[in-house]
Protein backbone atom coordinates (compact mmCIF):
# COMPACT_ATOMS: atom_id res chain seq x y z
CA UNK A 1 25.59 -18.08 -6.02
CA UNK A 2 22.67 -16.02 -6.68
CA UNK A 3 22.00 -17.59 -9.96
CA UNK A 4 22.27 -21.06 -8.22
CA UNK A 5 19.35 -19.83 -5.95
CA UNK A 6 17.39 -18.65 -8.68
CA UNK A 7 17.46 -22.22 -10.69
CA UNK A 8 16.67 -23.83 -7.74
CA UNK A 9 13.78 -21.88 -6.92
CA UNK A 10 12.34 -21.83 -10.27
CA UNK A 11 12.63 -26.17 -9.86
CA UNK A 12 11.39 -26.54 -6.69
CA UNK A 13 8.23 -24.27 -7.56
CA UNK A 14 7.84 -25.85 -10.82
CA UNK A 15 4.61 -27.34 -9.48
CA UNK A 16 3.30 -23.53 -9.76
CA UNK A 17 5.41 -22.39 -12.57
CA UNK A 18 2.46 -22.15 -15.04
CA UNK A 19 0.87 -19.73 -12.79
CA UNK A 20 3.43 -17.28 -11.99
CA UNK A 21 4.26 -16.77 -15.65
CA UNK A 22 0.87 -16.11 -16.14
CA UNK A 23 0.38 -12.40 -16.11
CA UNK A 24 -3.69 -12.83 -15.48
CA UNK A 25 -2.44 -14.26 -12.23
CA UNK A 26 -1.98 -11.60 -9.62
CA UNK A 27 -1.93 -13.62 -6.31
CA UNK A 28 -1.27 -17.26 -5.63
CA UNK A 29 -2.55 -18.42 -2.55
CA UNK A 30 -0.95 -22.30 -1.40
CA UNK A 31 -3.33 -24.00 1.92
CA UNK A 32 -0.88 -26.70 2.26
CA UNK A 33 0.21 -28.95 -1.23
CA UNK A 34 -2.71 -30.24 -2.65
CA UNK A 35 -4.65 -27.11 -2.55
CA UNK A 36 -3.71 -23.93 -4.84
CA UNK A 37 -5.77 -21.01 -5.23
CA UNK A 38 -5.00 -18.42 -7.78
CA UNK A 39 -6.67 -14.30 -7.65
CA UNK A 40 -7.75 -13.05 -11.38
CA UNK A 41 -9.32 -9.44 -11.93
CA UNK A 42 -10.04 -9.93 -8.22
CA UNK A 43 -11.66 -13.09 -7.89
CA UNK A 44 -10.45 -16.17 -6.45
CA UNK A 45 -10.70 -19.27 -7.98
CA UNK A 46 -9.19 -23.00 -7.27
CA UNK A 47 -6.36 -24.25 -9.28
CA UNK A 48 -5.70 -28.20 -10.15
CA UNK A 49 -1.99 -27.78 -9.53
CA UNK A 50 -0.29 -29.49 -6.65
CA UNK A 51 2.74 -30.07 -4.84
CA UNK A 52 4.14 -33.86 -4.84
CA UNK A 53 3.87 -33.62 -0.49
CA UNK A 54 4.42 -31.57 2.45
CA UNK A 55 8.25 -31.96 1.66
CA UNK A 56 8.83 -30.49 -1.38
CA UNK A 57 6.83 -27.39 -0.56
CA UNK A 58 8.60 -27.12 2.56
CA UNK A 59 12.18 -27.73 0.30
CA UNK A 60 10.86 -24.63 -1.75
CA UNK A 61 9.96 -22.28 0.82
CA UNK A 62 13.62 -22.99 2.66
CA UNK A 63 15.18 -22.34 -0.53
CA UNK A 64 13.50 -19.01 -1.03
CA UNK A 65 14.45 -18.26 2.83
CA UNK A 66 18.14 -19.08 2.07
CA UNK A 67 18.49 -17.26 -0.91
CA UNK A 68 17.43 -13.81 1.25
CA UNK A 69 19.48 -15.35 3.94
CA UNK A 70 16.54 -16.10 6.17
CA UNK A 71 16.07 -18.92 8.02
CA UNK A 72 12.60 -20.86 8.39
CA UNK A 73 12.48 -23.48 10.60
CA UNK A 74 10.60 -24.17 13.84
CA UNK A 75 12.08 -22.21 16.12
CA UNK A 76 11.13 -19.03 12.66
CA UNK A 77 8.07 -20.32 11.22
CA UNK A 78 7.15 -17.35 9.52
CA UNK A 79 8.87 -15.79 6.55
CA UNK A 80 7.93 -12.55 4.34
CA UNK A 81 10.81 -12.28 1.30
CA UNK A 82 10.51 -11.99 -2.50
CA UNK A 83 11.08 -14.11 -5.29
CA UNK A 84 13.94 -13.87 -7.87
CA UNK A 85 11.25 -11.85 -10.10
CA UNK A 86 10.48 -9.24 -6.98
CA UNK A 87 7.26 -11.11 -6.28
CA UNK A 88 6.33 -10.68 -2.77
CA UNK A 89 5.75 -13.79 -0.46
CA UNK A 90 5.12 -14.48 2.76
CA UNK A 91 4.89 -17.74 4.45
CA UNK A 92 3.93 -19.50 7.94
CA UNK A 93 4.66 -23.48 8.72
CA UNK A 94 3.31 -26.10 11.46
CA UNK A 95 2.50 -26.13 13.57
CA UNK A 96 1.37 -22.41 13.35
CA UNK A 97 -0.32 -23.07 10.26
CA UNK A 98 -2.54 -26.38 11.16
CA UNK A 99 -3.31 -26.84 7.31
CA UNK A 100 -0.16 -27.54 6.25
CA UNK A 101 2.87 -25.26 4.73
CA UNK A 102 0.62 -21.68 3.73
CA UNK A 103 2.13 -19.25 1.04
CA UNK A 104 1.07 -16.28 -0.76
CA UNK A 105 2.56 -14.50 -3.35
CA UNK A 106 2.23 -11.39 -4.41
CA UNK A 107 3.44 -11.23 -8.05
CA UNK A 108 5.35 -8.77 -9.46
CA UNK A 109 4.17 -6.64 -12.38
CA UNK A 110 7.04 -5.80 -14.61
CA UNK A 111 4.75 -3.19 -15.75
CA UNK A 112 4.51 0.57 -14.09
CA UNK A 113 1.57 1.74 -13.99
CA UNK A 114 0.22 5.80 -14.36
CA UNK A 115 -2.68 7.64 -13.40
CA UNK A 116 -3.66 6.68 -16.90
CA UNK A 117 -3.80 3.57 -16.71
CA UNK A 118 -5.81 4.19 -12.83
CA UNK A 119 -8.52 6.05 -14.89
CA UNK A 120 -9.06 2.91 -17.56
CA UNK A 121 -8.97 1.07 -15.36
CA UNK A 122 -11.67 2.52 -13.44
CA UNK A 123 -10.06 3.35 -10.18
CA UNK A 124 -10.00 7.02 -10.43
CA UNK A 125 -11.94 9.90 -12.49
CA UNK A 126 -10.12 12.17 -14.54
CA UNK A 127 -11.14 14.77 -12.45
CA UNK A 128 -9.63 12.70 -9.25
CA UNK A 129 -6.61 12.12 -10.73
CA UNK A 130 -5.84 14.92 -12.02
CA UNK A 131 -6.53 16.21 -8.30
CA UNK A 132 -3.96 13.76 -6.79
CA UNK A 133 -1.51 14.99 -9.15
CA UNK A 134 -2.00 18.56 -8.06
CA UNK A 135 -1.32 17.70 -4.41
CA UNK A 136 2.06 15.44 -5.45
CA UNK A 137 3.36 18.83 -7.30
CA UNK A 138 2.13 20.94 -4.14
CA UNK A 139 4.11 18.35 -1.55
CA UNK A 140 0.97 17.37 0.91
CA UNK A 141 1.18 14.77 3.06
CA UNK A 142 -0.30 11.69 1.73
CA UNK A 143 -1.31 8.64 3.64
CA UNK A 144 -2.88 5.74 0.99
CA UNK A 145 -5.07 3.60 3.38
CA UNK A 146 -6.89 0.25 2.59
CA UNK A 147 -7.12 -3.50 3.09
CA UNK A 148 -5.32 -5.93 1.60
CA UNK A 149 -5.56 -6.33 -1.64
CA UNK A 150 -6.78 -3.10 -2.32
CA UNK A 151 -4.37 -1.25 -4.56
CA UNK A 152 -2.45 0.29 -1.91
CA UNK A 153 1.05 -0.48 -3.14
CA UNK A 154 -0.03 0.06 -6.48
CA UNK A 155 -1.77 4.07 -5.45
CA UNK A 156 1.62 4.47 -3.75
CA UNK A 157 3.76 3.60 -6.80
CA UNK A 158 1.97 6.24 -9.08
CA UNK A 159 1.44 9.15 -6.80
CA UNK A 160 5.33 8.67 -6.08
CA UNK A 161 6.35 9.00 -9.84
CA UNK A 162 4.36 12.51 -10.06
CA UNK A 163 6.37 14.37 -7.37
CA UNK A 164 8.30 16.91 -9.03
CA UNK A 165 11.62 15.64 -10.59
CA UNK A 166 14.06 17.34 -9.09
CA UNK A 167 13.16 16.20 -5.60
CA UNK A 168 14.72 13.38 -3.85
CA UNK A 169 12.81 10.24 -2.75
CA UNK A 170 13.95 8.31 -0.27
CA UNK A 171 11.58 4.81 0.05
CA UNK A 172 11.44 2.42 3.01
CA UNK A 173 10.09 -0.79 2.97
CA UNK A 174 10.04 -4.16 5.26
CA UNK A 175 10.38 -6.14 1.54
CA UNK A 176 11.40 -4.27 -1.44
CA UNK A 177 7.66 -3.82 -3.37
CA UNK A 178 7.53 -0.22 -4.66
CA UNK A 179 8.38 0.33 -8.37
CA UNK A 180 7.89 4.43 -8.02
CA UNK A 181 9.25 6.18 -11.24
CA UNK A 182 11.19 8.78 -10.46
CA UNK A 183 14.55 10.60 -11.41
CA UNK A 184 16.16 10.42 -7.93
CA UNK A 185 15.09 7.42 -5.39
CA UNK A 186 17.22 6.45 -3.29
CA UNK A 187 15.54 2.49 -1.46
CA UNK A 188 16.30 0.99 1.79
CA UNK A 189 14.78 -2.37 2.96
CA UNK A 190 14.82 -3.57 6.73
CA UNK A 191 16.87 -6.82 8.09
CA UNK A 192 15.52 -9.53 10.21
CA UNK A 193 17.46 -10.29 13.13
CA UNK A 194 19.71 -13.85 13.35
CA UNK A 195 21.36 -14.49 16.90
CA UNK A 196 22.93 -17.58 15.67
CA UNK A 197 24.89 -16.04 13.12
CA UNK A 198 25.38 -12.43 15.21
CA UNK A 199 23.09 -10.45 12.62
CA UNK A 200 21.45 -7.90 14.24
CA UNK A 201 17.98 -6.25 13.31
CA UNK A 202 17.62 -2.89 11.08
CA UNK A 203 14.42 -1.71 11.76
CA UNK A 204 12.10 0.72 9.58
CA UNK A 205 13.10 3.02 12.70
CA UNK A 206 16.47 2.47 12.17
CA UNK A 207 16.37 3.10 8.89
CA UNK A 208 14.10 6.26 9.22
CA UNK A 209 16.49 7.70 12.08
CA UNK A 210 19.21 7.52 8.99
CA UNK A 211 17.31 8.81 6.05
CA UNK A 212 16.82 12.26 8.23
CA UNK A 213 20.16 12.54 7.59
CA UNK A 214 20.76 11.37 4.09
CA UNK A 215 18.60 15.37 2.68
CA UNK A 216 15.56 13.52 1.37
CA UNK A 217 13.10 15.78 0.34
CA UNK A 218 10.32 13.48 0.47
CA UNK A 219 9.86 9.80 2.32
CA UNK A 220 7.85 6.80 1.95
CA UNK A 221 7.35 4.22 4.20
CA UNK A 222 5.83 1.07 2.06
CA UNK A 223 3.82 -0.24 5.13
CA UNK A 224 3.27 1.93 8.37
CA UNK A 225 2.50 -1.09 10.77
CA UNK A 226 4.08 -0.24 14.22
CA UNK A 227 5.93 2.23 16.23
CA UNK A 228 7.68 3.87 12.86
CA UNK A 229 4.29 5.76 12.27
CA UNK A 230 5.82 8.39 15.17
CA UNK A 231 8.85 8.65 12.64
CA UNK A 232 6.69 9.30 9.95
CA UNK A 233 4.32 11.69 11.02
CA UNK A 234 7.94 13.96 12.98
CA UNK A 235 9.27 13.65 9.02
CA UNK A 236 5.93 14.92 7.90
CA UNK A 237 6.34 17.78 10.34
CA UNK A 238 9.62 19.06 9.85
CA UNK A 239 10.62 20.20 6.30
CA UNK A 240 10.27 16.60 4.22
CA UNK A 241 6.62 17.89 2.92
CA UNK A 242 5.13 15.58 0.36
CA UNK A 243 6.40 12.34 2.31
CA UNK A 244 3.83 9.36 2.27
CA UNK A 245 2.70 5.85 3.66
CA UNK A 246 0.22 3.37 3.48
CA UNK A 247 -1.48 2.38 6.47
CA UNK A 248 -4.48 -0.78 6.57
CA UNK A 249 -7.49 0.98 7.54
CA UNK A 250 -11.67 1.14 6.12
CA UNK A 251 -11.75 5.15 5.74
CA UNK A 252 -10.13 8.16 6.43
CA UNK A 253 -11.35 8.64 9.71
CA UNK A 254 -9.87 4.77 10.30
CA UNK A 255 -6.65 5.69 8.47
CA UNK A 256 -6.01 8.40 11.48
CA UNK A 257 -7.38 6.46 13.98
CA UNK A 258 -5.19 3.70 12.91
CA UNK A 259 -1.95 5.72 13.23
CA UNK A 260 -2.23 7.25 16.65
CA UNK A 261 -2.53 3.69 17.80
CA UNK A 262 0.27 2.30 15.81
CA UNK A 263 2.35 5.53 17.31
CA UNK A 264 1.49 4.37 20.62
CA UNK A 265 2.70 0.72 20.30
CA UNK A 266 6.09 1.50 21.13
CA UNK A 267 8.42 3.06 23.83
CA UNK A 268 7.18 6.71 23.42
CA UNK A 269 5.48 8.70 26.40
CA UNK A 270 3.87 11.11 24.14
CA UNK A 271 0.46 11.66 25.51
CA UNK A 272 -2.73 10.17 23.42
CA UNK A 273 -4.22 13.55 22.87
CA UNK A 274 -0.92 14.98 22.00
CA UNK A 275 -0.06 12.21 19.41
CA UNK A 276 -3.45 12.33 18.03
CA UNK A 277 -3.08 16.16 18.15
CA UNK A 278 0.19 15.53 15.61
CA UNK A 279 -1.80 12.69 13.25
CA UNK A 280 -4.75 15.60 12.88
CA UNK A 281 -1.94 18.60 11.99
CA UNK A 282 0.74 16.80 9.85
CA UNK A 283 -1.22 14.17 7.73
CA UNK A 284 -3.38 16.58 4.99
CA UNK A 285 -4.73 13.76 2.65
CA UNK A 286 -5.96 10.74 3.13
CA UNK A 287 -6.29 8.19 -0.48
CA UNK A 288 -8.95 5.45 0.76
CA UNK A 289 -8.76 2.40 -1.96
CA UNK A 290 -10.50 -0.35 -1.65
CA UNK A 291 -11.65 -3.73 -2.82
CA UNK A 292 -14.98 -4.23 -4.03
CA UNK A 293 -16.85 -7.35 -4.03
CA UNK A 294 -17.24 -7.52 -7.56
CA UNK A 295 -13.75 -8.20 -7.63
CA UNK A 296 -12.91 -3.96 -9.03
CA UNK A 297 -10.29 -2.08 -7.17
CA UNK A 298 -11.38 1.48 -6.45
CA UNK A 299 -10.38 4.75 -4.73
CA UNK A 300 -13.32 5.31 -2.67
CA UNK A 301 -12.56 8.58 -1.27
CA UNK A 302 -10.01 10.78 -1.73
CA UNK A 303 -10.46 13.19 1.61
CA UNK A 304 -8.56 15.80 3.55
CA UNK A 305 -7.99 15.81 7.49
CA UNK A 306 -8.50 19.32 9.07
CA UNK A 307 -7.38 18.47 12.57
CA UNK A 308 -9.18 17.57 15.48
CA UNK A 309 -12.15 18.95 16.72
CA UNK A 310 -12.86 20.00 20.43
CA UNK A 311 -14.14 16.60 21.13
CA UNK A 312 -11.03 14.85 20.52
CA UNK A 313 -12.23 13.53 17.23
CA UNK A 314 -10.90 13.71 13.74
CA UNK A 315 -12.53 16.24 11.47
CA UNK A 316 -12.22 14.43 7.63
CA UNK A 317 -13.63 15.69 5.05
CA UNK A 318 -14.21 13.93 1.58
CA UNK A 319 -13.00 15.71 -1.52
CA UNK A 320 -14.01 12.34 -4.26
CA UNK A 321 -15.48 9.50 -3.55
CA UNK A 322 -16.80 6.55 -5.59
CA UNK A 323 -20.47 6.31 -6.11
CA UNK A 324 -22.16 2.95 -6.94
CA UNK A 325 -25.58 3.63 -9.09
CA UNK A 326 -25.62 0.01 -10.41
CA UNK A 327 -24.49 -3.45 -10.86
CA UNK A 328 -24.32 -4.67 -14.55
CA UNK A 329 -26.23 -7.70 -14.95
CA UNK A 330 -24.59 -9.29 -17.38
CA UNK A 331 -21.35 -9.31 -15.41
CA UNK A 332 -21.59 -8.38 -12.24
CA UNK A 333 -19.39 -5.65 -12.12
CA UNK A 334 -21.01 -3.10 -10.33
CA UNK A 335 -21.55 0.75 -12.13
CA UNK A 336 -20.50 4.06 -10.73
CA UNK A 337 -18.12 7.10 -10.87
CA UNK A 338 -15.67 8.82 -8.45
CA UNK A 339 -17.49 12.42 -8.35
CA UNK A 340 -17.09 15.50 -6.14
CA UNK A 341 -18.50 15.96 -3.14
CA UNK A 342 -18.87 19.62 -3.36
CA UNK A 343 -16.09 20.50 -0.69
CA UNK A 344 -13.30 22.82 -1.69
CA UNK A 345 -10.09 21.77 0.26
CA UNK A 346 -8.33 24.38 2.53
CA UNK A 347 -5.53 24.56 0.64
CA UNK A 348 -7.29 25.86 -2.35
CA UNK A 349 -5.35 29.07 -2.85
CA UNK A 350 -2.55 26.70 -3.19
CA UNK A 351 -3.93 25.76 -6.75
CA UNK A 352 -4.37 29.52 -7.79
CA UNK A 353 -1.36 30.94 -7.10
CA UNK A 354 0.99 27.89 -8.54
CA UNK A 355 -1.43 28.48 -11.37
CA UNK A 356 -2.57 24.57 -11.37
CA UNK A 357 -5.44 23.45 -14.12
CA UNK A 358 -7.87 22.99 -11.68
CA UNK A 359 -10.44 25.51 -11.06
CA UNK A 360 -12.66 26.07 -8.38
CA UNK A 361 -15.74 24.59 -10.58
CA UNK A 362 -14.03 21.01 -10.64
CA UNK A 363 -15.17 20.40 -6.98
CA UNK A 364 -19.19 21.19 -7.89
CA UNK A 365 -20.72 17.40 -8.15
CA UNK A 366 -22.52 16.41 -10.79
CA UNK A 367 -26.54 17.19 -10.36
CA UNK A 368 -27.37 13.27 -10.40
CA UNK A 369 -24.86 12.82 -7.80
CA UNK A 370 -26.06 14.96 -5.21
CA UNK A 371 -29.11 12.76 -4.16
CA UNK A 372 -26.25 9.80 -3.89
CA UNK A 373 -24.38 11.54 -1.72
CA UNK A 374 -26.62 13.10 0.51
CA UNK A 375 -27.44 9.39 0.99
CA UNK A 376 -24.04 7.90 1.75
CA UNK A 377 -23.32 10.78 4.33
């Protein structure tokens, strides 16, 4: 049955088959079925293909739905599934969506990136990376923050294949997206609920509440975006060290900010300053990526969180960040390097006695930096 799904996707999104076999394609974006827009190295462009009519987009997007048994339909005009390739999509109809059937997909890259591949591509130093994979060995709690778009998913995937190979991962996700490389990962994916056919809903919660009891030794939650953050941060805090999220958010600070609220969305009668007390103690680093307007996707700052101070506020401080000195003329890609700040993390002693190959000198910035940063404080 599956491969009957599968063939009828791949007709029904013929219109659009050109461009998600095209591996310079890394988002399509559909406003209804004459207008296609397409995301290359970042920047968005207009595409001449079209759909015949409303229909036979609509057709398309039911068949995806079916063949994740979804439903999307008036009464569930909103669908977030994958593709038959893993691609990620995620739909809304009319009459939410007054421009007609809107899609975007998320395509699937078949190939797994490293922290390599993060440093030619420009998103992290040497010096940053090979920071990020000292705290994966060391088992600090991560939380990769960023808009969308910004190389969240991707950050996640490689700081998950550096944990130390005998550990178990255990991954979470609403839709199936993380490609981590690792010896032992054990995935779960959430279930939409469907009264008419007596399926109940299996929540990230849900599914959290079970993997405490499955002996991970480390957890990642693809997309902290409600009441599961609680779950998260309690994991972070009792024994699962090195567990990790990603969280939309503009900075550190945000990324913090941004969990205490989504901890107090649900049920829980935690106190603010208690809950915010927990985000400040159990979350250690924050990895800030984000999406430039030259199109480049960056790791701004790579920062630790110290706790809160006696005001109630989040004391962050940044470890890396990206620093702009330029903007190429010829292309518009803008110049700069991820540099130290000049802060040694509390954890330093960490590094010494697991005898990691990073001294104390790798946190000194560079001398042309300092005037940049002093700047940008």
């Amino acid at each position: 049955m599956s491969s009957v799904f599968q063939d009828a996707i791949a007709n029904l999104l013929s219109p659009i088959g050109d461009l998600l076999k095209d591996p310079t394609v890394s988002e399509i974006m559909i406003n209804g079925p004459f207008e296609i827009f397409v995301e290359r190295k970042g920047m968005v462009s207009r595409v001449p293909n079209k759909f015949a009519d409303d229909e036979s987009l609509m057709a398309s997007m039911r068949a995806v739905a079916q063949r994740v048994g979804r439903v999307i339909d008036a009464d569930n005009p909103r669908l977030d599934a994958r593709l038959p390739d893993g691609s990620r999509i995620a739909v809304v109809i009319p009459p939410m969506a007054t421009s007609g059937v809107t899609v975007a997909i998320r395509k699937f890259s078949e190939e797994k990136l490293g922290l390599k591949d993060l440093i030619n591509f420009g998103s992290v130093s040497p010096e940053g990376a090979r920071f990020l994979d000292c705290i994966m060995y060391l088992g600090k709690n991560t939380i990769v923050s960023g808009g969308t778009g910004s190389g969240k998913t991707t950050m996640l995937n490689v700081l998950g294949g550096r944990m130390p190979k005998h550990q178990r991962l255990l991954i979470i996700e609403d839709a199936a997206e993380l490609q981590v490389k690792a010896d032992h990962v054990v995935r779960f994916e959430t279930r939409k609920a469907q009264p008419d056919r007596g399926i109940k809903e299996v929540s990230i919660r849900d599914l959290m509440e079970s993997a405490l009891r499955l002996r991970p030794d480390r957890i990642i939650v693809g997309e902290v975006r409600g009441p599961e953050a609680l779950d998260l941060l309690n994991a972070m805090g009792t024994g699962h060290d090195g567990s990790m999220g990603t969280v939309h958010a503009n900075s550190p600070t945000g990324a913090c900010t941004r969990l205490e609220t989504l901890c107090l969305m649900g049920e829980t009668k935690i106190p603010p300053d208690a809950i915010r007390t927990m985000v400040g103690s159990t979350v250690q680093i924050v990895v800030q990526c984000a999406r430039y307007h030259d199109g480049g996707r960056r790791t701004s700052h790579i920062s630790e969180v110290l706790g809160v101070d006696e005001h109630g506020r989040y004391v962050v401080r940044d470890i890396f960040r990206w620093v702009q000195t330029g903007k190429d003329p010829q292309t518009g890609k803008y110049i700069g390097e991820m540099v130290p700040t000049g802060y040694v993390p509390s954890f330093f002693e960490e590094f010494v006695s697991n005898k990691l190959p990073f001294p104390r000198t790798s946190f000194k910035p560079p001398e042309w930096a300092v005037a940049h940063l002093k700047k940008a404080a």
